[in-house]
PDB file of N, CA and C in Angstrom:
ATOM      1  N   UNK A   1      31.345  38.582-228.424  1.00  0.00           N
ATOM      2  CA  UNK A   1      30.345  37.961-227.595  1.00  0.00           C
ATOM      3  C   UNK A   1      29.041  37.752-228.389  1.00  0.00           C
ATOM      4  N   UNK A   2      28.541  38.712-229.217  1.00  0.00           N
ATOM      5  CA  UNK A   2      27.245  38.520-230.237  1.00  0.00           C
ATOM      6  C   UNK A   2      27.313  37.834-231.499  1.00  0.00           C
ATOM      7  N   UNK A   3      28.433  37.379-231.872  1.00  0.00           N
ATOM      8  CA  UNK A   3      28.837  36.574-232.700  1.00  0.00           C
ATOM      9  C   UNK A   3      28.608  34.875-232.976  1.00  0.00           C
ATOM     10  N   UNK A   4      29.111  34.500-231.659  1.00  0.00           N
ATOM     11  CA  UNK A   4      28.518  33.425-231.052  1.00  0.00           C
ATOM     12  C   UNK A   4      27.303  32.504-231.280  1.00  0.00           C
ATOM     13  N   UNK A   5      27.331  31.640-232.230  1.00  0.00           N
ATOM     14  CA  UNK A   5      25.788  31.172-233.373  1.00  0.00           C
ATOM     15  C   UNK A   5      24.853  31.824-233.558  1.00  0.00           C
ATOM     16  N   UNK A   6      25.320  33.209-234.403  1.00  0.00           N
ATOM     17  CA  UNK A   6      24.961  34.174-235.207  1.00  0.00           C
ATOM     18  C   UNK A   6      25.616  34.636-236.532  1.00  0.00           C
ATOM     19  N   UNK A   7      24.925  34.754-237.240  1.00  0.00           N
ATOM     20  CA  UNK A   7      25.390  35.212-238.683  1.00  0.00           C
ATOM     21  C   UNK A   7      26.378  36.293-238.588  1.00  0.00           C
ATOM     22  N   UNK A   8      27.309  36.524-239.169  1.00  0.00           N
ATOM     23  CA  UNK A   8      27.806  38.386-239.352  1.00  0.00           C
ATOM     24  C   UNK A   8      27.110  38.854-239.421  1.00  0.00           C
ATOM     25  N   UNK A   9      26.009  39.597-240.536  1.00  0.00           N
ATOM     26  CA  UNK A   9      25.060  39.835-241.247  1.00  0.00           C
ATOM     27  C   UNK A   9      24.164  40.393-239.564  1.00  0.00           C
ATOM     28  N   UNK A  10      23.807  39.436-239.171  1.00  0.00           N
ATOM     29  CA  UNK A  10      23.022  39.780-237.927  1.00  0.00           C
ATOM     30  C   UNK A  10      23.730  40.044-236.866  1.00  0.00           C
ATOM     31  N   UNK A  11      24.620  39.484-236.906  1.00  0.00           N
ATOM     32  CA  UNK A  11      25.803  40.481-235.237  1.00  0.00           C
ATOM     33  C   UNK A  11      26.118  42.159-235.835  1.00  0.00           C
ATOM     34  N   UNK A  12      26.726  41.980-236.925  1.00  0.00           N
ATOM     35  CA  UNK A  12      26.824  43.666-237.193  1.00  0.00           C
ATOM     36  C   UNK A  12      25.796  44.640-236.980  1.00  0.00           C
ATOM     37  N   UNK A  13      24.256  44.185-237.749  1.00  0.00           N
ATOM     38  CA  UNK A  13      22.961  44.775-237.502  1.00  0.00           C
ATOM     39  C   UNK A  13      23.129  45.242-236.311  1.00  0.00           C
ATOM     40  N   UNK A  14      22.708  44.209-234.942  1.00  0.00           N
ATOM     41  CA  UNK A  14      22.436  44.085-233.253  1.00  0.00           C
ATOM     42  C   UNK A  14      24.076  45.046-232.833  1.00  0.00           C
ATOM     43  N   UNK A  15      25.579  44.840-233.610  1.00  0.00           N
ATOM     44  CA  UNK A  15      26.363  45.972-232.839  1.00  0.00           C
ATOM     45  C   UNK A  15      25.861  47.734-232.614  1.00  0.00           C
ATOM     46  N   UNK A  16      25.374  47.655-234.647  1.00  0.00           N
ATOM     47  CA  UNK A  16      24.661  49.215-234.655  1.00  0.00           C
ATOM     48  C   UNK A  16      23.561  50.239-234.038  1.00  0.00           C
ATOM     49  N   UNK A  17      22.584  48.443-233.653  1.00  0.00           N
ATOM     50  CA  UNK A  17      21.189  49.024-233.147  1.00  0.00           C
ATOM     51  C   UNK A  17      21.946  49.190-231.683  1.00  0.00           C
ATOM     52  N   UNK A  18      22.674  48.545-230.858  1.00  0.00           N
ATOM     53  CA  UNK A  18      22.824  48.770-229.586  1.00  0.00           C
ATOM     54  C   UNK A  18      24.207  50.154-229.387  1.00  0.00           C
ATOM     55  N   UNK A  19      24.879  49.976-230.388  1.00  0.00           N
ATOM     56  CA  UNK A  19      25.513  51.638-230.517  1.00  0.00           C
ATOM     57  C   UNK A  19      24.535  52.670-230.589  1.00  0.00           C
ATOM     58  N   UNK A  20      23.799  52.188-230.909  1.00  0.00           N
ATOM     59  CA  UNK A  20      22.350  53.708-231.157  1.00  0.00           C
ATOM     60  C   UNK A  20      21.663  53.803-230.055  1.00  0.00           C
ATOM     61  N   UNK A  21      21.079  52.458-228.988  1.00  0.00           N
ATOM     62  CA  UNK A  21      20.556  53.171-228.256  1.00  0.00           C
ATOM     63  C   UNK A  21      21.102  53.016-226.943  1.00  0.00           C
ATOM     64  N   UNK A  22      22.232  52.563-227.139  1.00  0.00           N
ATOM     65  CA  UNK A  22      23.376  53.220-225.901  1.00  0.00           C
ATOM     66  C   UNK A  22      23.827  54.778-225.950  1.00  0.00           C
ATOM     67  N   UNK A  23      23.349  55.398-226.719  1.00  0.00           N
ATOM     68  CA  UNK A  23      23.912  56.466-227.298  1.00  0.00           C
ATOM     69  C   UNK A  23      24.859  56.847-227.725  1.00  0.00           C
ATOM     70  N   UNK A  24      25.275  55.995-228.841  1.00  0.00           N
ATOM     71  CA  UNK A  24      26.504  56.386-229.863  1.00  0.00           C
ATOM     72  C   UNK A  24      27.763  55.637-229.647  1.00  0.00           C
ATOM     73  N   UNK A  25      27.929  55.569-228.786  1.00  0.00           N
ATOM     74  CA  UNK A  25      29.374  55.047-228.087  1.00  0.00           C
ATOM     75  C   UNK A  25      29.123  53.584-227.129  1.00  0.00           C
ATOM     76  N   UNK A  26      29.902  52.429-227.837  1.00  0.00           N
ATOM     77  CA  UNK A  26      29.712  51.142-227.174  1.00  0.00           C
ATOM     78  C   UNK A  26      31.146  51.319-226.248  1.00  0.00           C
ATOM     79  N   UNK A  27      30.520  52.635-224.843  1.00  0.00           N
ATOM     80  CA  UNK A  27      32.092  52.505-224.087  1.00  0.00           C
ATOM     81  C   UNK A  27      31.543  51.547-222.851  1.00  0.00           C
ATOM     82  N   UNK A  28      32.088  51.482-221.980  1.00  0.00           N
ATOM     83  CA  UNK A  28      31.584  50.811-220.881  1.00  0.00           C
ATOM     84  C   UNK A  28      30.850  51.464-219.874  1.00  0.00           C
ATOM     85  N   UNK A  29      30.881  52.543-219.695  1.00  0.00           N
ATOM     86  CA  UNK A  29      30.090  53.669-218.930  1.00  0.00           C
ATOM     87  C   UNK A  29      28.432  53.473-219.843  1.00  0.00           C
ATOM     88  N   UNK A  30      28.874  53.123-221.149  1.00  0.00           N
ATOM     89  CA  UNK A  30      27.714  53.824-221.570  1.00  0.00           C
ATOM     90  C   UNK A  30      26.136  52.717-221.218  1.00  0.00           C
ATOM     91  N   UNK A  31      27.171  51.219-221.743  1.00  0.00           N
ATOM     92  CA  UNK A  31      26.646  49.903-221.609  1.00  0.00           C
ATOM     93  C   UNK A  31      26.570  49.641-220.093  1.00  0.00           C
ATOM     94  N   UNK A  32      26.946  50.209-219.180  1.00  0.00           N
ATOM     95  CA  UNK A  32      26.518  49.759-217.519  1.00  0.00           C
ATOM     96  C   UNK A  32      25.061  50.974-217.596  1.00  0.00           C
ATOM     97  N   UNK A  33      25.251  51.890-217.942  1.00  0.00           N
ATOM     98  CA  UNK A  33      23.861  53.257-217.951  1.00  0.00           C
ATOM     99  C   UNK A  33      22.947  52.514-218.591  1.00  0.00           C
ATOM    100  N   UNK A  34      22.946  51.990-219.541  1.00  0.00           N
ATOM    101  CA  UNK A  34      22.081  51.220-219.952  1.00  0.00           C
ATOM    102  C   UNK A  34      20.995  50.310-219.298  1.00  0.00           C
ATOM    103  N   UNK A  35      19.896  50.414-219.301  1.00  0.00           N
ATOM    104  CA  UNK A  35      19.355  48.846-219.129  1.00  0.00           C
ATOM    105  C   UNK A  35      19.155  47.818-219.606  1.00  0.00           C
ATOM    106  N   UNK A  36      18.930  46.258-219.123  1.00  0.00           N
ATOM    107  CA  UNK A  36      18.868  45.449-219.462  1.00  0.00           C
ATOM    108  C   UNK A  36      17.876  45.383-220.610  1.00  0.00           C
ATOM    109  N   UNK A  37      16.436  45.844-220.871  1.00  0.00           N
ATOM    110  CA  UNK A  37      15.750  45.790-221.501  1.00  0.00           C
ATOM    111  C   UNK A  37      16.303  46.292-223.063  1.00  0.00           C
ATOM    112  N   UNK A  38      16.655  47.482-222.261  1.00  0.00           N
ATOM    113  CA  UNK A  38      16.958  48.309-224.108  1.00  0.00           C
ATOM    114  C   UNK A  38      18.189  47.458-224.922  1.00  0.00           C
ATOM    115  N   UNK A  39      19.205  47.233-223.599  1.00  0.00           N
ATOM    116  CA  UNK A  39      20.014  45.565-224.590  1.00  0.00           C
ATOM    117  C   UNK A  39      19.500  44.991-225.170  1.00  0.00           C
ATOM    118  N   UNK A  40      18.674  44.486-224.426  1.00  0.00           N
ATOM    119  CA  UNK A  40      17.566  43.406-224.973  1.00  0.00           C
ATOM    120  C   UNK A  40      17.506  43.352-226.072  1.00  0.00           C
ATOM    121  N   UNK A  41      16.443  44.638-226.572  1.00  0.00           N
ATOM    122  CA  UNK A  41      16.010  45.153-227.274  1.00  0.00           C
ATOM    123  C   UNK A  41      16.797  44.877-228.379  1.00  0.00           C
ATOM    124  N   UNK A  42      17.657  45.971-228.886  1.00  0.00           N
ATOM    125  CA  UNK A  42      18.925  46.111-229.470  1.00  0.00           C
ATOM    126  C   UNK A  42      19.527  45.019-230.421  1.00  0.00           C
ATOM    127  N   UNK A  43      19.544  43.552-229.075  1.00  0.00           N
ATOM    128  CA  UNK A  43      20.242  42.601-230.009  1.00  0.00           C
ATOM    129  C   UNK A  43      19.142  41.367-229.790  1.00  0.00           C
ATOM    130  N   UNK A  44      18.426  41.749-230.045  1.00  0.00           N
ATOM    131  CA  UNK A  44      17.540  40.032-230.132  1.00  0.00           C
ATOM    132  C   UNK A  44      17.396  39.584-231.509  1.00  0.00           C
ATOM    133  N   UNK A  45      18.237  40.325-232.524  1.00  0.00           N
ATOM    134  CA  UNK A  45      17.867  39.467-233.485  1.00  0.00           C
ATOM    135  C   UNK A  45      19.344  38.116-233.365  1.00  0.00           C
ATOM    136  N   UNK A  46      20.083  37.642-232.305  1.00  0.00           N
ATOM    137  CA  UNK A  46      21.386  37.404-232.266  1.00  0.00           C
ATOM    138  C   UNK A  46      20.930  35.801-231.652  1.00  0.00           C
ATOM    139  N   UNK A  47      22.045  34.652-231.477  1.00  0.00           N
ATOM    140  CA  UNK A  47      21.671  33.408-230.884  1.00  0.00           C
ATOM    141  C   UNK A  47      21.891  34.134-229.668  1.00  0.00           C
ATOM    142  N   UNK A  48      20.788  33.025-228.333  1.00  0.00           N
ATOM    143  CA  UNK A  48      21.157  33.454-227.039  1.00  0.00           C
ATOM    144  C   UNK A  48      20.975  34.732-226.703  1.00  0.00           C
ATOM    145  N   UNK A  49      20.728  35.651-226.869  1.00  0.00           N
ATOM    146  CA  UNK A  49      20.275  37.274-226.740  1.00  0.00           C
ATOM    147  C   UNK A  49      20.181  37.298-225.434  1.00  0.00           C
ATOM    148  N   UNK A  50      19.251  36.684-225.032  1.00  0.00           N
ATOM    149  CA  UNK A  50      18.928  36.551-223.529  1.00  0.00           C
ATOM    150  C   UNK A  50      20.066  36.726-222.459  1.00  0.00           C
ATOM    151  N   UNK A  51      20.844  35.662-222.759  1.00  0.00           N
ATOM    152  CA  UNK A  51      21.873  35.088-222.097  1.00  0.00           C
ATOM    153  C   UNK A  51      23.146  36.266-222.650  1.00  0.00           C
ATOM    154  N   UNK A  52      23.273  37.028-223.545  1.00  0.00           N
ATOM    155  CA  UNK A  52      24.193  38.041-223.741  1.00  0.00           C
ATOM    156  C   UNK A  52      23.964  39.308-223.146  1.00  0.00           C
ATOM    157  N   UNK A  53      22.562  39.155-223.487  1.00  0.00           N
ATOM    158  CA  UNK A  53      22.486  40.583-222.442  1.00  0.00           C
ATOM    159  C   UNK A  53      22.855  40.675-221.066  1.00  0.00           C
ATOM    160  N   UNK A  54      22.514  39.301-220.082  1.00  0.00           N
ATOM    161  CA  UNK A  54      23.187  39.296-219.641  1.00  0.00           C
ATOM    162  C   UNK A  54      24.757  39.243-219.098  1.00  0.00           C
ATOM    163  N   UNK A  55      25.537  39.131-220.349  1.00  0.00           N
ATOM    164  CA  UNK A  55      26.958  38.750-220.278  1.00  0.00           C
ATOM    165  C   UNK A  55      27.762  40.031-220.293  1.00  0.00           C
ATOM    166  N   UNK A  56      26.851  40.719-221.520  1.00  0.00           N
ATOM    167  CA  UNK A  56      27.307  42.508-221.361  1.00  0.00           C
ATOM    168  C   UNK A  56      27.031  43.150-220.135  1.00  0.00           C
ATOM    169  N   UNK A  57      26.328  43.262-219.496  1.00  0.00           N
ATOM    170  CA  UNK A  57      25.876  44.008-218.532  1.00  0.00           C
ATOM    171  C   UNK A  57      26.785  43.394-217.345  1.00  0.00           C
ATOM    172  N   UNK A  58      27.274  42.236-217.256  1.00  0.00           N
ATOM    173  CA  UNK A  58      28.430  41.997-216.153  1.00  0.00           C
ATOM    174  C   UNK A  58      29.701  42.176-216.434  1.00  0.00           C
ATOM    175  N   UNK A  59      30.068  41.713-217.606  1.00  0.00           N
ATOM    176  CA  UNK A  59      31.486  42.200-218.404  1.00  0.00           C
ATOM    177  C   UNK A  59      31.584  43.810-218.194  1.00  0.00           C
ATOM    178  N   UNK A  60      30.893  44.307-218.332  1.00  0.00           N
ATOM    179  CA  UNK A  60      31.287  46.008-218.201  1.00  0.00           C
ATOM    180  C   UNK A  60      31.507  46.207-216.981  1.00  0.00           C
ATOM    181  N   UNK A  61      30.554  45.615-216.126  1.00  0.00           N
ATOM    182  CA  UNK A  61      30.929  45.979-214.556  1.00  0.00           C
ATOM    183  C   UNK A  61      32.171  45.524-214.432  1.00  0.00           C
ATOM    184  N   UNK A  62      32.615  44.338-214.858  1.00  0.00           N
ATOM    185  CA  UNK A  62      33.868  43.645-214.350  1.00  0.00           C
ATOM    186  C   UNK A  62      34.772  44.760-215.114  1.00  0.00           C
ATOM    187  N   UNK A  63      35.035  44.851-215.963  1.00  0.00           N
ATOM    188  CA  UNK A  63      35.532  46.213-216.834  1.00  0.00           C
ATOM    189  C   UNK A  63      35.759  46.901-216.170  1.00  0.00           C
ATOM    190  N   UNK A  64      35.175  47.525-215.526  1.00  0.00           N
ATOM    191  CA  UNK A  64      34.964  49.048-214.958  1.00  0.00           C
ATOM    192  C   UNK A  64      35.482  48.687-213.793  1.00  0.00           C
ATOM    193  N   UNK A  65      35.002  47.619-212.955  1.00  0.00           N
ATOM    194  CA  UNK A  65      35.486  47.589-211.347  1.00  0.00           C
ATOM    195  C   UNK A  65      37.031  46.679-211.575  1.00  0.00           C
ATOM    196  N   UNK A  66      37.308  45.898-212.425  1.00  0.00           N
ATOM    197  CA  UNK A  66      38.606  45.059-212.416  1.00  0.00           C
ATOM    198  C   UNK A  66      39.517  45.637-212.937  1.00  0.00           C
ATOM    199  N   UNK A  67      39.196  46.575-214.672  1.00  0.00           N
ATOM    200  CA  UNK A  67      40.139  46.692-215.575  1.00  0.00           C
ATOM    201  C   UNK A  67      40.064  48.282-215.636  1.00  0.00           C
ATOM    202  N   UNK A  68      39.960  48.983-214.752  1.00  0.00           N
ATOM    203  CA  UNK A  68      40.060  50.307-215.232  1.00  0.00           C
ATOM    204  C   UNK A  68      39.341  50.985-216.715  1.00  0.00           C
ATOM    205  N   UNK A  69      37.954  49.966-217.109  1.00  0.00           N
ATOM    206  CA  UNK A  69      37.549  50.220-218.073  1.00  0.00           C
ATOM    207  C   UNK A  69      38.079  49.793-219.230  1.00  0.00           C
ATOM    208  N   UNK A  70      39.258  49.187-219.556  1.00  0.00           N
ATOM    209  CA  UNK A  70      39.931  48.794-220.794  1.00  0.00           C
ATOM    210  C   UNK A  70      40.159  47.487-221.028  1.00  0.00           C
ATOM    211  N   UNK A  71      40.376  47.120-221.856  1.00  0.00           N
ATOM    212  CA  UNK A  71      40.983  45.655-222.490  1.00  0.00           C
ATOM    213  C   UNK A  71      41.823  44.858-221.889  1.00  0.00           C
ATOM    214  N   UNK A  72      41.518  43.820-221.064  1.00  0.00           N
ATOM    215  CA  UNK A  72      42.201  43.033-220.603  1.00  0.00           C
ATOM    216  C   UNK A  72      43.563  42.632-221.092  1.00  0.00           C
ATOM    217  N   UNK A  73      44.635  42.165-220.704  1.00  0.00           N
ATOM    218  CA  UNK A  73      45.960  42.491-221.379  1.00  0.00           C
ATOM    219  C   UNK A  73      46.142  40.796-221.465  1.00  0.00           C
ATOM    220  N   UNK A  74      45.233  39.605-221.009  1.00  0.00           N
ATOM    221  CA  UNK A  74      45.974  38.070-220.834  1.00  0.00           C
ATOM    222  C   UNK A  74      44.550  37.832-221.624  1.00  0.00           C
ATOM    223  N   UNK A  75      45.554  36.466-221.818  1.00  0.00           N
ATOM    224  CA  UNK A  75      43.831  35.511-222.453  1.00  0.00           C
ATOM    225  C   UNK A  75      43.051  35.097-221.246  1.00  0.00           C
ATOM    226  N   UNK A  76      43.706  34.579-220.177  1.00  0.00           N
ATOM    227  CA  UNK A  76      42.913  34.433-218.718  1.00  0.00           C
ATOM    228  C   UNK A  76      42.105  35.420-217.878  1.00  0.00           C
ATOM    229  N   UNK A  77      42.944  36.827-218.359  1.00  0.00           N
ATOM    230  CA  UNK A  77      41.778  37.633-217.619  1.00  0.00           C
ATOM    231  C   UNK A  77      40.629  37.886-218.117  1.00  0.00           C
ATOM    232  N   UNK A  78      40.765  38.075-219.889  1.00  0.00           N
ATOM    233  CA  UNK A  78      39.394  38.255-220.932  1.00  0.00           C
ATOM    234  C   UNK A  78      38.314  37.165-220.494  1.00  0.00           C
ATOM    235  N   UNK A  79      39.263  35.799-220.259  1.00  0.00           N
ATOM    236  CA  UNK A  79      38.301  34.465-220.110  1.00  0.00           C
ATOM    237  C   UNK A  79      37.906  34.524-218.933  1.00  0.00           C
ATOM    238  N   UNK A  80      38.172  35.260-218.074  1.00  0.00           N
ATOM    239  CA  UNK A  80      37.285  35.506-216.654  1.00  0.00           C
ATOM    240  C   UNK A  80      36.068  36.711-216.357  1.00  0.00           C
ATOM    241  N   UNK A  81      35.995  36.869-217.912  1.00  0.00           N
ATOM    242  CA  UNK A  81      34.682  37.602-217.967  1.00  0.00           C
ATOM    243  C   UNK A  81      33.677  37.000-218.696  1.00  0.00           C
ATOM    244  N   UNK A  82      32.473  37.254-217.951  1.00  0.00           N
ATOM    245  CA  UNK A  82      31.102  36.337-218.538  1.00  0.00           C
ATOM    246  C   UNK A  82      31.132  36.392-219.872  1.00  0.00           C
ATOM    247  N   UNK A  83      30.852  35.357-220.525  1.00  0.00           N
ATOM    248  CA  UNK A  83      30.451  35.607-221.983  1.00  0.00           C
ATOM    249  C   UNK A  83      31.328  35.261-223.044  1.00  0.00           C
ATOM    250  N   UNK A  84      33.044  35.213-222.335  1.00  0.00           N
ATOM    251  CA  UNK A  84      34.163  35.222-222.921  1.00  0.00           C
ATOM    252  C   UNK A  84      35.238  33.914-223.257  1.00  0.00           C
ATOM    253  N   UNK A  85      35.218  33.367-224.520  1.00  0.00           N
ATOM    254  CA  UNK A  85      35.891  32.150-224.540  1.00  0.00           C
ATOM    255  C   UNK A  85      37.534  32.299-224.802  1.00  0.00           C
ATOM    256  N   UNK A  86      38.384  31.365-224.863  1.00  0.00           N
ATOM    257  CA  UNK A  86      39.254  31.510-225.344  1.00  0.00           C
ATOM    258  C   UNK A  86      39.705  31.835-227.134  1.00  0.00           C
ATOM    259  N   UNK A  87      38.909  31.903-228.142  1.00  0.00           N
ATOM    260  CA  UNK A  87      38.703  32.235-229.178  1.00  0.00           C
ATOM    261  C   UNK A  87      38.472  33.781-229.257  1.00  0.00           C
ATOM    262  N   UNK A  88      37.216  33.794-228.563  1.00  0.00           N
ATOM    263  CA  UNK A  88      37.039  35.721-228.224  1.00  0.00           C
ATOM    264  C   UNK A  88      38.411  36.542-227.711  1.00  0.00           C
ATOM    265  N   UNK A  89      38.828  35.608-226.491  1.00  0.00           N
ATOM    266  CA  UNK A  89      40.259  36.119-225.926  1.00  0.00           C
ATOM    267  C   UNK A  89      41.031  36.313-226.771  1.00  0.00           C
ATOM    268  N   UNK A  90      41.535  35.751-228.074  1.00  0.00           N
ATOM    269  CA  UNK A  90      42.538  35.951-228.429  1.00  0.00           C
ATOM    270  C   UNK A  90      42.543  37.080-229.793  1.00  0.00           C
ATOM    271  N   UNK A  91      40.985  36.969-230.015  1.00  0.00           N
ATOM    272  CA  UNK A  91      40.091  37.961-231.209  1.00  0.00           C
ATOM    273  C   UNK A  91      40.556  39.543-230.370  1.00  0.00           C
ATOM    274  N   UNK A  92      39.960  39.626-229.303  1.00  0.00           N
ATOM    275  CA  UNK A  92      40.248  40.348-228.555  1.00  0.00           C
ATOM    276  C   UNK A  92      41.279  41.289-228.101  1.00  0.00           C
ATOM    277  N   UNK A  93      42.387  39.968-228.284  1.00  0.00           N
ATOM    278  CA  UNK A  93      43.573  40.375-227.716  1.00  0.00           C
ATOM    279  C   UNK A  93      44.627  41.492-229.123  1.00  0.00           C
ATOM    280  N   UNK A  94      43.819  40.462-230.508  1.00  0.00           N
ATOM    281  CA  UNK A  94      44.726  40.996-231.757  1.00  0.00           C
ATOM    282  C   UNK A  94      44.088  42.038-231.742  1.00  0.00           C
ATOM    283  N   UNK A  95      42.869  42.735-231.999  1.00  0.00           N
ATOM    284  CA  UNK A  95      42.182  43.816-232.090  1.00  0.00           C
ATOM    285  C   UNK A  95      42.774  44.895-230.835  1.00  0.00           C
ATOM    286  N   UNK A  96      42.749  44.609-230.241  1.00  0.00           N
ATOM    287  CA  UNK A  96      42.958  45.890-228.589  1.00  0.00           C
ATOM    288  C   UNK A  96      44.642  46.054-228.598  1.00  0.00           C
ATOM    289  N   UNK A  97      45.346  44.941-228.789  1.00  0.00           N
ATOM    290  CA  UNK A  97      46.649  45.113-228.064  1.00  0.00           C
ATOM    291  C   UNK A  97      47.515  44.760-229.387  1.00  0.00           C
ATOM    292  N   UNK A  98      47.208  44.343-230.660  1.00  0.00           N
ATOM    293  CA  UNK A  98      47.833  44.067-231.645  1.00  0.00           C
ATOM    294  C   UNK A  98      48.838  42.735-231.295  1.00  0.00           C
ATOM    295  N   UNK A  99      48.379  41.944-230.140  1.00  0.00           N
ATOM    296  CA  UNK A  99      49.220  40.940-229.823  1.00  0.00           C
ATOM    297  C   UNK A  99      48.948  39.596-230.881  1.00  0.00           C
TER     298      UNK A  99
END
């Protein structure tokens, strides 16, 4: 999702700073405890920041209230979370499920 007309270079930076002040762990519990601001914060050096922070902060809910917290198992369900294209879906899908 922070990737998205952003450098590597600067999505990796914005993954670490927001692992840090989520406290350590980018789980979904940790990123809904979170607020919007300290997201903010975190990844504004990224394209759209604005608009991601908001995308994280609903994706986790949907996470948490749809998926039992885990990795969507289709490319349609990933793509029915804010933020999420069919490219991410399938990034997604090789990383989590080795599909």
């Amino acid at each position: 999702m922070l990737s998205s007309q952003t450098k590597d270079e600067v999505t990796d930076a914005a993954v670490a700073k927001l692992r840090t002040a989520v406290g350590g762990s980018l789980s979904v519990d940790a990123v809904i405890a979170a607020d919007e601001a300290t997201i903010s914060e975190a990844i504004s050096k990224v394209g759209f920041w604005r608009r991601k922070t908001q995308y994280i902060k609903q994706a986790a809910q949907r996470l948490r209230d749809d998926f039992e917290s885990d990795v969507p198992k289709t490319v349609d369900e990933l793509c029915s979370l804010p933020g999420v294209g069919p490219k991410m879906a399938f990034l997604a899908l090789q990383a989590a499920w080795k599909l």
